[in-house]
Protein backbone atom coordinates (compact mmCIF):
# COMPACT_ATOMS: atom_id res chain seq x y z
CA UNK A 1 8.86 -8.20 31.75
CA UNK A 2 11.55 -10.72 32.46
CA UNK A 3 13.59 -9.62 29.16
CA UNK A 4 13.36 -6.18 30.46
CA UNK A 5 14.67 -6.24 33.97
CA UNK A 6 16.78 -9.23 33.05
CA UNK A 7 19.29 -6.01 31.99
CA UNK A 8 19.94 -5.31 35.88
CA UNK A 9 23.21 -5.85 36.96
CA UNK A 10 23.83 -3.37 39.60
CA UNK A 11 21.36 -1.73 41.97
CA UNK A 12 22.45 1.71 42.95
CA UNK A 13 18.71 2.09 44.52
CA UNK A 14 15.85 -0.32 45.06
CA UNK A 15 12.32 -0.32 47.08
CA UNK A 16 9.70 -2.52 46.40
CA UNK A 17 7.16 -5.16 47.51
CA UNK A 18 6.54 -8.29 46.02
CA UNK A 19 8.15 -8.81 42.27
CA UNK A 20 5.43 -10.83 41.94
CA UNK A 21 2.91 -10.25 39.36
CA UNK A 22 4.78 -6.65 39.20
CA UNK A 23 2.99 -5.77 35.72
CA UNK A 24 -0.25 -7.86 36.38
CA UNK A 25 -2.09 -7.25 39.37
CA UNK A 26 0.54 -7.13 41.81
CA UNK A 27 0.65 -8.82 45.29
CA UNK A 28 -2.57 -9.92 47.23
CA UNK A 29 -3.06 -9.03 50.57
CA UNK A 30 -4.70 -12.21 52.37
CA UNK A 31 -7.74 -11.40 54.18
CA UNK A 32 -7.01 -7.74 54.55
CA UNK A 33 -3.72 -8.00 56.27
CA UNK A 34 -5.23 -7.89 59.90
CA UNK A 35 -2.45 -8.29 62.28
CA UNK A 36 -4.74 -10.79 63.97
CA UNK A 37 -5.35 -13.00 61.48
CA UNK A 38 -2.19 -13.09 60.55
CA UNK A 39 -0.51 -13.98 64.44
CA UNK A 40 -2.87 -17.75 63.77
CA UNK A 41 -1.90 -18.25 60.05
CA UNK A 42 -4.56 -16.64 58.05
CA UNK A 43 -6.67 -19.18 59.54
CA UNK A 44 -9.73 -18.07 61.76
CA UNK A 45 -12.44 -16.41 59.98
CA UNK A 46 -15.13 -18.81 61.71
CA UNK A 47 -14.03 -17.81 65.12
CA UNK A 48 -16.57 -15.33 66.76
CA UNK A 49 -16.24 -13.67 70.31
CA UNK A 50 -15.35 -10.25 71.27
CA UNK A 51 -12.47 -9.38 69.35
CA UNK A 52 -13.06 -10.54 66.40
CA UNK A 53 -15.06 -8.42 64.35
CA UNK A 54 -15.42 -8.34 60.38
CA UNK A 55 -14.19 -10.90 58.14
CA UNK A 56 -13.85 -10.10 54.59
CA UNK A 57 -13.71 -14.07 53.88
CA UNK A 58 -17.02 -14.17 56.15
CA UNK A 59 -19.31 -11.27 56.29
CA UNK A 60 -21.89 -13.12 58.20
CA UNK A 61 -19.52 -13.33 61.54
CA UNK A 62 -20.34 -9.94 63.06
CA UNK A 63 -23.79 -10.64 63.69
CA UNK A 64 -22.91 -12.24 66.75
CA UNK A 65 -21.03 -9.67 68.30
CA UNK A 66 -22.30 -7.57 71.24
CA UNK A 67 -19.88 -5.01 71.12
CA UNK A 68 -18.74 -2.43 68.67
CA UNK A 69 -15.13 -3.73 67.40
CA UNK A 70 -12.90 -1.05 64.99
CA UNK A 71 -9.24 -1.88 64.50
CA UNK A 72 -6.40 -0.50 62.11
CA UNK A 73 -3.42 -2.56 60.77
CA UNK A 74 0.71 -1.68 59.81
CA UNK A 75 2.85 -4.02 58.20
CA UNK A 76 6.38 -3.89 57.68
CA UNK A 77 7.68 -5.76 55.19
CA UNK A 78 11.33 -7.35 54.46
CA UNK A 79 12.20 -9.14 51.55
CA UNK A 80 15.17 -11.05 50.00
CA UNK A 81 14.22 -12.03 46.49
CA UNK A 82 17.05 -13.95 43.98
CA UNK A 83 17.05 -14.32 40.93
CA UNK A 84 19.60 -16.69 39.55
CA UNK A 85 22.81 -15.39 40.72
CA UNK A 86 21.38 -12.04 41.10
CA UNK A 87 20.34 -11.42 44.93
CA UNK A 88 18.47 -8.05 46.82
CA UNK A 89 17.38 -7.04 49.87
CA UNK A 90 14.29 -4.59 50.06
CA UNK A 91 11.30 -3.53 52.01
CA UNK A 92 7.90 -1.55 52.65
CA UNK A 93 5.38 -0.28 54.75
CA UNK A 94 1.94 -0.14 54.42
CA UNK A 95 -1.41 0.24 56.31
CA UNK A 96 -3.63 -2.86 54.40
CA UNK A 97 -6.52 -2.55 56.39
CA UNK A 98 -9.13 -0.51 58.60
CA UNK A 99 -11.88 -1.59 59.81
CA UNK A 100 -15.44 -0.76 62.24
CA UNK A 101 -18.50 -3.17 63.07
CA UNK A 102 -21.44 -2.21 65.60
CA UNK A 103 -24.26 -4.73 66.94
CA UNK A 104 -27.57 -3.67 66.45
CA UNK A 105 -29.54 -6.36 69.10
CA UNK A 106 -32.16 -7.86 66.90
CA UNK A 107 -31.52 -5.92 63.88
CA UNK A 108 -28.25 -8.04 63.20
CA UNK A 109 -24.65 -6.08 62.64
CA UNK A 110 -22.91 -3.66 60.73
CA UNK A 111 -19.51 -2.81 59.41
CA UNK A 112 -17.37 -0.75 57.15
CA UNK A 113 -13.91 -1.92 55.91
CA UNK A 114 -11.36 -0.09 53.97
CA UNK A 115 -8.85 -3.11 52.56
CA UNK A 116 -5.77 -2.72 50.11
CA UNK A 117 -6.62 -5.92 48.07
CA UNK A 118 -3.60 -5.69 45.67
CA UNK A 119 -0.59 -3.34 45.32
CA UNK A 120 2.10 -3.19 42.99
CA UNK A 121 5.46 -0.99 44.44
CA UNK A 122 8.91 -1.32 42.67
CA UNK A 123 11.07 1.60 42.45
CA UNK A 124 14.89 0.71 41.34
CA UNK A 125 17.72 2.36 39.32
CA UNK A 126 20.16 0.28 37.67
CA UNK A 127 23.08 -0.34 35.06
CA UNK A 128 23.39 -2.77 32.46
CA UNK A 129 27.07 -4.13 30.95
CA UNK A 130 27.46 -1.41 29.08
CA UNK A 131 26.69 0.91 32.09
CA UNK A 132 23.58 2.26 30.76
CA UNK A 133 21.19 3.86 33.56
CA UNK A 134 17.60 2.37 33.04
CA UNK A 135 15.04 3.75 36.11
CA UNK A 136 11.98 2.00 36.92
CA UNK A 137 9.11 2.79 39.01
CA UNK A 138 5.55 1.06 39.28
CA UNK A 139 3.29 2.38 42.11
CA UNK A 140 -0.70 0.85 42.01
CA UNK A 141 -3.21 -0.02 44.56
CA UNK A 142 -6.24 -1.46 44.21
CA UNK A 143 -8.56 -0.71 47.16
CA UNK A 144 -11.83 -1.98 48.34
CA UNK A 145 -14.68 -0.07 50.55
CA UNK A 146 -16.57 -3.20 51.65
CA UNK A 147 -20.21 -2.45 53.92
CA UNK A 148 -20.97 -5.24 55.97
CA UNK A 149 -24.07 -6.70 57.14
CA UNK A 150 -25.27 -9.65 59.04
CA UNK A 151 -28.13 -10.66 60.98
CA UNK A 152 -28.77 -14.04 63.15
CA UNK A 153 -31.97 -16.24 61.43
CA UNK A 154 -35.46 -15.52 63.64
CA UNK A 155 -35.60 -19.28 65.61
CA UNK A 156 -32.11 -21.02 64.41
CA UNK A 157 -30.05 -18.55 66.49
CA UNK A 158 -27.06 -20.96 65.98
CA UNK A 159 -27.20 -19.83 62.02
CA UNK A 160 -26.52 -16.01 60.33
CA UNK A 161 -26.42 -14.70 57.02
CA UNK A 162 -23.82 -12.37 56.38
CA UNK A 163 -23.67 -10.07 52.76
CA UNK A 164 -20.74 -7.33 51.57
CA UNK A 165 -20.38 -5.27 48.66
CA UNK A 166 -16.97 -4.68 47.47
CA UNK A 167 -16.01 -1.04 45.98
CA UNK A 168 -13.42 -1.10 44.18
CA UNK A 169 -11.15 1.93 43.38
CA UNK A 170 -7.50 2.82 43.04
CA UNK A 171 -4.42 4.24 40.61
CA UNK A 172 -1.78 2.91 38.60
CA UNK A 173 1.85 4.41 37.76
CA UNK A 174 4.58 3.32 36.07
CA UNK A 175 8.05 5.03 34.42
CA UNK A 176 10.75 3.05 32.73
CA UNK A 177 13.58 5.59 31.86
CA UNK A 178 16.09 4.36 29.62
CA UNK A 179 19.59 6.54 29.09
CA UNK A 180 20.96 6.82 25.84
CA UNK A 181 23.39 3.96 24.77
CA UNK A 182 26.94 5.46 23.59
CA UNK A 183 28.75 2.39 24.00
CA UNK A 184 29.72 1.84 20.54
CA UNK A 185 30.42 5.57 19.87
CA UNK A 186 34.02 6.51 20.07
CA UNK A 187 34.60 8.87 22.95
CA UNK A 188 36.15 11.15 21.10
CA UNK A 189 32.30 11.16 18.86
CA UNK A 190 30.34 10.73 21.91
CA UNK A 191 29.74 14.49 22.02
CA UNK A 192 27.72 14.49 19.04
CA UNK A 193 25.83 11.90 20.30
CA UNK A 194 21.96 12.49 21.71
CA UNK A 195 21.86 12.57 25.91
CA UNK A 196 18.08 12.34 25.66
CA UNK A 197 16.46 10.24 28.20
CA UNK A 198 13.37 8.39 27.21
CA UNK A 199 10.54 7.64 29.59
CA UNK A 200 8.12 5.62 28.89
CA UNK A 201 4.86 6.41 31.50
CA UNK A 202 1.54 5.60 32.16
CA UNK A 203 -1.23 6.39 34.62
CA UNK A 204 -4.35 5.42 35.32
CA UNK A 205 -7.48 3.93 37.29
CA UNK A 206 -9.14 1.36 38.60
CA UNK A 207 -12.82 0.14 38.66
CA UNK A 208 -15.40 -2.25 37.88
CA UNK A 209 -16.65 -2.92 34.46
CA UNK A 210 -20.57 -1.79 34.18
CA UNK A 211 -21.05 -2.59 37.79
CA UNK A 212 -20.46 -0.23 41.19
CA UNK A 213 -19.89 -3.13 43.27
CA UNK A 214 -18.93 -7.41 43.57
CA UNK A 215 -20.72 -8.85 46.35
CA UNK A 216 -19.73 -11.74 49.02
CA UNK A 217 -22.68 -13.81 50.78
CA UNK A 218 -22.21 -16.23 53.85
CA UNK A 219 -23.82 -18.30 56.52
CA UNK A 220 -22.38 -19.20 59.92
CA UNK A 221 -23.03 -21.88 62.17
CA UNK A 222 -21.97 -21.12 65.93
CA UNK A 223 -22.24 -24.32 67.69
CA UNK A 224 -21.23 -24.65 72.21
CA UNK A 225 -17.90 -25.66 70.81
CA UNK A 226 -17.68 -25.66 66.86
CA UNK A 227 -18.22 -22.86 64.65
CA UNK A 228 -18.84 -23.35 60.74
CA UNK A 229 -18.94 -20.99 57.43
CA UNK A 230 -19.44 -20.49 54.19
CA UNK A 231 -19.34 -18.09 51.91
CA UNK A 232 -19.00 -16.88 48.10
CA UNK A 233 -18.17 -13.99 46.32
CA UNK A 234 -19.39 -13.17 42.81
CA UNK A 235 -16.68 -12.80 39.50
CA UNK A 236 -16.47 -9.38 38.53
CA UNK A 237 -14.44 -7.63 35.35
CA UNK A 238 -12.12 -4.87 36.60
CA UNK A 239 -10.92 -2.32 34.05
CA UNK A 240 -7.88 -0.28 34.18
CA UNK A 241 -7.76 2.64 31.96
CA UNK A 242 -4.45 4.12 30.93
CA UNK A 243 -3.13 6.90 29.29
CA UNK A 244 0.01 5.73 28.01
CA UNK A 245 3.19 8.64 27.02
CA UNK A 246 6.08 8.83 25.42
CA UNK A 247 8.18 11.44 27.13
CA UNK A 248 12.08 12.88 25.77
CA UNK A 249 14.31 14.10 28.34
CA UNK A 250 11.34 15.21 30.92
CA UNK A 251 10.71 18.05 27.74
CA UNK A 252 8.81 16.94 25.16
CA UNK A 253 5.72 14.42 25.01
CA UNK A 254 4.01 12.76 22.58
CA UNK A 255 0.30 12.75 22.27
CA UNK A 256 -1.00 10.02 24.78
CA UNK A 257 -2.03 6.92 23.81
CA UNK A 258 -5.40 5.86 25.70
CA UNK A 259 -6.14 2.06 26.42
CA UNK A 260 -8.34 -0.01 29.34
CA UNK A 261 -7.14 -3.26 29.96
CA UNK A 262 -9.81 -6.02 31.46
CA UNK A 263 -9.12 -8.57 34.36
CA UNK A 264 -12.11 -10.77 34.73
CA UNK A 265 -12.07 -12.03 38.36
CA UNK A 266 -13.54 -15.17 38.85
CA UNK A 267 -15.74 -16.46 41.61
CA UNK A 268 -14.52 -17.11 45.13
CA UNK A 269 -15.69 -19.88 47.28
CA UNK A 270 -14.46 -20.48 50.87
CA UNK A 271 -15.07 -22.24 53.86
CA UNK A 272 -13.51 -22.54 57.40
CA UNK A 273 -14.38 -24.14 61.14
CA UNK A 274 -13.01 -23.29 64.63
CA UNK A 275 -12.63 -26.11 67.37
CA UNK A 276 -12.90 -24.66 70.81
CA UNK A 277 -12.11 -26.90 73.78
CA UNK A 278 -10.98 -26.44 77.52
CA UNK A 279 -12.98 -23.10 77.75
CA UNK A 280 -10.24 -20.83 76.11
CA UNK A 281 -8.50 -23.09 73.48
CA UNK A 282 -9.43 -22.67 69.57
CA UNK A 283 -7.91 -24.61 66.10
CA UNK A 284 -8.77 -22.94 63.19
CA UNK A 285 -9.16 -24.70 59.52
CA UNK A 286 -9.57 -21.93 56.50
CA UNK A 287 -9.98 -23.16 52.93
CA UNK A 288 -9.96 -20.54 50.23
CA UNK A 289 -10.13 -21.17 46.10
CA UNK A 290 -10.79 -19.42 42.78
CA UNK A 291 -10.59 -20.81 39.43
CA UNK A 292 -8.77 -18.44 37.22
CA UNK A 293 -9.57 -19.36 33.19
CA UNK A 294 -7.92 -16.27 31.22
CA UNK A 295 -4.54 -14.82 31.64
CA UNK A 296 -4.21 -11.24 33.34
CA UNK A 297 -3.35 -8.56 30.47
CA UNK A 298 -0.18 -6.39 31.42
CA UNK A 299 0.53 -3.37 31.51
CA UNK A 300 3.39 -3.62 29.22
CA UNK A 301 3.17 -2.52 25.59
CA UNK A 302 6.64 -1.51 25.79
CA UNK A 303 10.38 -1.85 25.75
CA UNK A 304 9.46 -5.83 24.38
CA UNK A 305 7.76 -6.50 27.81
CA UNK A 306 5.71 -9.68 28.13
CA UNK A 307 1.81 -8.77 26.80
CA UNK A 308 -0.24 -11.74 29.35
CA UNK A 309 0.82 -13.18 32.58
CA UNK A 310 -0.50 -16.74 32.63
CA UNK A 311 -2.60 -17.76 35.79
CA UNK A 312 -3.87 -20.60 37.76
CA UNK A 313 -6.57 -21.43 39.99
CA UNK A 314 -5.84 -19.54 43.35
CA UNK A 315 -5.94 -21.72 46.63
CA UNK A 316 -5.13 -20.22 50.32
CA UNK A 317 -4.66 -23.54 52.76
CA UNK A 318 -4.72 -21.89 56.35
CA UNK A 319 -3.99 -23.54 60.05
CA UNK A 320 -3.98 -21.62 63.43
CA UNK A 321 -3.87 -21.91 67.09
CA UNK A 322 -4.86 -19.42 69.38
CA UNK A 323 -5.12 -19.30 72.87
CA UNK A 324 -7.61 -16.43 74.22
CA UNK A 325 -6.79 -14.73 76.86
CA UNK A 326 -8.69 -14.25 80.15
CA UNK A 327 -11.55 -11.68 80.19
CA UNK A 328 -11.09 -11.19 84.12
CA UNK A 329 -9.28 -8.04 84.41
CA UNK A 330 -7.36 -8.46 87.94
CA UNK A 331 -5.93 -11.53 86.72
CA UNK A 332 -2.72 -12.24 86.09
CA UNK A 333 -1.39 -10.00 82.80
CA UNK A 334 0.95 -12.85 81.15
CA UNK A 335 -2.89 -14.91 81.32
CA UNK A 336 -4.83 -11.98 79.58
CA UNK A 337 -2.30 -12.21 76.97
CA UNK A 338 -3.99 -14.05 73.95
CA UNK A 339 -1.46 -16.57 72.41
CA UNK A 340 -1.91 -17.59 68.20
CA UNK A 341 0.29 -19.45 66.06
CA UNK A 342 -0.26 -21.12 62.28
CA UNK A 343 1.01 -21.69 59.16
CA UNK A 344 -0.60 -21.43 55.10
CA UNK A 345 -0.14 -22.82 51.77
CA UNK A 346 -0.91 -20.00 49.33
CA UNK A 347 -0.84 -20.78 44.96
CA UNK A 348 -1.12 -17.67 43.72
CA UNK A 349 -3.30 -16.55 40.29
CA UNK A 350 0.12 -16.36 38.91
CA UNK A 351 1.08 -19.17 36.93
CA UNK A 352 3.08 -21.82 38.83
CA UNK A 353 3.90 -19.48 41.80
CA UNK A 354 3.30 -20.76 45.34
CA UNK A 355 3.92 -19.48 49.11
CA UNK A 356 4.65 -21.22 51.88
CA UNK A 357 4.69 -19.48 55.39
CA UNK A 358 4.43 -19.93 59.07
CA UNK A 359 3.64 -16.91 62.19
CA UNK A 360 3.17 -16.51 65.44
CA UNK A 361 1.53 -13.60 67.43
CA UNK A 362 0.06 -12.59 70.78
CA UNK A 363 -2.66 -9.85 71.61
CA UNK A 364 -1.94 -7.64 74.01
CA UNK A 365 -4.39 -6.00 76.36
CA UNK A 366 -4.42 -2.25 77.62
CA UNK A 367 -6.39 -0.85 80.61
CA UNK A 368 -9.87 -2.36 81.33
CA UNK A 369 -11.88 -1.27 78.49
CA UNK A 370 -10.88 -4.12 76.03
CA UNK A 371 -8.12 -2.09 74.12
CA UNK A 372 -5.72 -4.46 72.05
CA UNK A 373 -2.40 -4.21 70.47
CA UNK A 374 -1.90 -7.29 68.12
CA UNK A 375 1.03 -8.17 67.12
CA UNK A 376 2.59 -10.69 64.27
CA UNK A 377 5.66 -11.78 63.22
CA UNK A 378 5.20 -14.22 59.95
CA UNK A 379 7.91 -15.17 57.44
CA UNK A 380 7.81 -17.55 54.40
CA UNK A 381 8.85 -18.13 51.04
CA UNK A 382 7.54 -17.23 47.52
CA UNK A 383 8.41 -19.47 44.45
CA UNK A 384 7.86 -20.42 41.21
CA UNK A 385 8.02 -23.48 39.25
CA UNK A 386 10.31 -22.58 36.03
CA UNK A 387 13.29 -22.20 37.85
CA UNK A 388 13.77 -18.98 36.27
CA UNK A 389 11.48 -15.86 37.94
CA UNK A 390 12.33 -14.27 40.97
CA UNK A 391 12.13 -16.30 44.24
CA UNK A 392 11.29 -14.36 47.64
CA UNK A 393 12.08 -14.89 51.20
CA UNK A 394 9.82 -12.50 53.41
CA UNK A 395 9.65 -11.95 56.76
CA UNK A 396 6.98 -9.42 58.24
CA UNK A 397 5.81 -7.80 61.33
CA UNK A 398 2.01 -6.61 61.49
CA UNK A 399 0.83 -4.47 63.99
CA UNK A 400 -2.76 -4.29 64.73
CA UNK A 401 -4.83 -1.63 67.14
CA UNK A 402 -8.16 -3.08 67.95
CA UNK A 403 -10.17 -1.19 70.49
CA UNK A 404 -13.55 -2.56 71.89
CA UNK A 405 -16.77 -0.54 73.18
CA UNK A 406 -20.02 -0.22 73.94
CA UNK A 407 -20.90 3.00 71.68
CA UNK A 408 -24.67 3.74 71.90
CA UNK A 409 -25.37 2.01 74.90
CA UNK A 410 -26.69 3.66 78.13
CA UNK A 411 -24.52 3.61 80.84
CA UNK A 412 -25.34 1.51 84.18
């Protein structure tokens, strides 16, 4: 991969997220990009009360809710990523997450999310030396419908188990378009000369290998001013099947070429608290890790693009503050305002690649019903330890819509 776009000189166009793990998997979204989670640093995923609902880190959280929770989340995403003397500006928008939980009394909780867990988006055209026109585009998502249950344990009321199954499904696309090369034709021969374009394109799917689902298990402790979980999540073997064509000038196409790569996933362990003191203040700890042992297979097999992208064992560090705001309606607005800061330390499964970031948000009530708009501003930077891949500088603003309600119940 790096041999291949190492031929960009100038950008005439470029969109994209993360260049990250562009031919692997792509880039993760933490904890299902809730705009929430993100305003205290990733951190938080032990915290129960009102507006909290599901956790994908902890699905055993929700059953101490008393009220149903749904909320939907945007992000818009700016990046500045170098490479050597080579420097661009980009960016993208994307809904990561949606998401619904309802109490059930004694029967525990429920919930339903619908999470973007990776996604791949490049789409550039460029010009070598030599001004030949090479076009890329890559365009995959790999989404998760995750059901959510949780119920408190009959006479330790302080504990719940919590259990999710994660669907996976999703597509893949990528074209690299290459112009022909009549640089060391003479101009007065170039006529002669082929002007067929060559695209090289795949397209696919994603699933699990012999399996509909992976599966997460937790248990909470909710203390009077500490909260404690832990959970893990199964390994799983996703497959990607591709149909892989040669295509001349848009025209003609050879025969595909059909092929399913394998990504085993390994197991995921995690664990978090939440500190609560002076009624309304929280600190949040998160601790996430996964041991990767075999590379991720590309999706290469072209153009003399790298085959394997060589991983490491996964770790998500997370810190947050967050002030709640005040449940009282006629009190002041600027004190129903709930206040979250925080920072992470992310390694990524890609070999030798770490983040670094920091955010700050603030929740912002509307009318009396317990309507929320959360909002996030985080920024960071993405790099990696050869000195010679692309380094990132993001910045981001999530926006998250998080309404509250009693559905079902019988009004007083």
């Amino acid at each position: 991969m790096k041999k291949f776009l190492g031929i960009i000189l100038c950008l005439v166009a470029f969109s994209s997220a993360s260049m990250i793990g562009l031919d692997a998997l792509g880039e993760e979204q933490t904890l299902g990009g809730m705009a929430s989670m993100a305003g205290r640093g990733y951190a938080g995923s032990a915290k129960t009360g009102e507006a909290e609902g599901i956790s994908l880190m902890n699905p055993a959280r929700i059953a101490f809710d008393t009220k149903v929770v749904f909320n939907i989340n945007f992000l818009v995403d700016i990046l500045a990523i170098e490479m050597g003397s080579h420097f661009y500006s980009t960016n993208s928008v994307s809904i990561p997450s949606f998401n619904l939980s309802f109490p059930m009394g004694s029967y525990g909780a429920m919930g339903v999310s619908l999470w973007q867990h990776y996604a791949s988006s490049l789409d550039v055209e460029a010009e070598d030396s030599s001004s030949v026109e090479t076009k890329m585009k890559y365009q995959s998502s790999v989404y998760e419908i995750v059901p959510n249950y949780a119920v408190r344990i009959p006479f330790f009321r302080n504990f719940s188990l919590g259990g999710s199954a994660h669907f996976v499904m999703g597509n893949v696309e990528r074209s690299l378009t290459l112009n022909p090369d009549n640089s060391a034709v003479p101009k007065e021969d170039a006529w002669a000369t082929s002007n067929a374009k060559i695209t090289d394109y795949v397209d696919g799917t994603w699933e699990i290998k012999n399996h509909p689902a992976y599966y997460s298990v937790a248990l909470q402790y909710r203390g009077r001013q500490s909260s404690y979980f832990f959970s893990f999540t199964t390994p799983y073997t996703l497959e990607n099947k591709l149909n892989y064509n040669l295509r001349f000038s848009e025209i003609d196409t050879i025969s595909p070429t059909k092929y399913t790569r394998e990504i085993d996933v390994p197991l995921t362990l995690a664990t978090g608290m939440n500190f609560r003191f002076h009624k309304r203040n929280n600190v949040m700890l998160d601790l996430q890790w996964r041991s990767w042992d075999d590379d991720v297979e590309n999706i290469g097999r072209s153009f003399d693009m790298e085959q394997y992208t060589k991983t490491q064992s996964d770790i998500l560090v997370a810190a947050g503050f967050q002030r709640d705001g005040s449940p009282m309606f006629y009190d002041k607005y600027w004190d129903r305002i709930t206040y979250r800061c925080g920072g992470w330390y992310k390694g990524w499964y890609v070999d030798g690649t770490h983040e670094l970031g920091g955010s700050i948000g603030a929740g912002f009530p509307l009318g009396r019903k317990g309507t929320t708009v959360d909002v996030a501003i985080q920024g960071g930077k993405r790099f990696v330890d050869d000195g010679h891949s692309w380094e990132e500088t993001f910045i981001g603003l999530r926006l998250g819509l998080m309404g509250i309600g009693n559905w079902g119940s019988t009004a007083r």
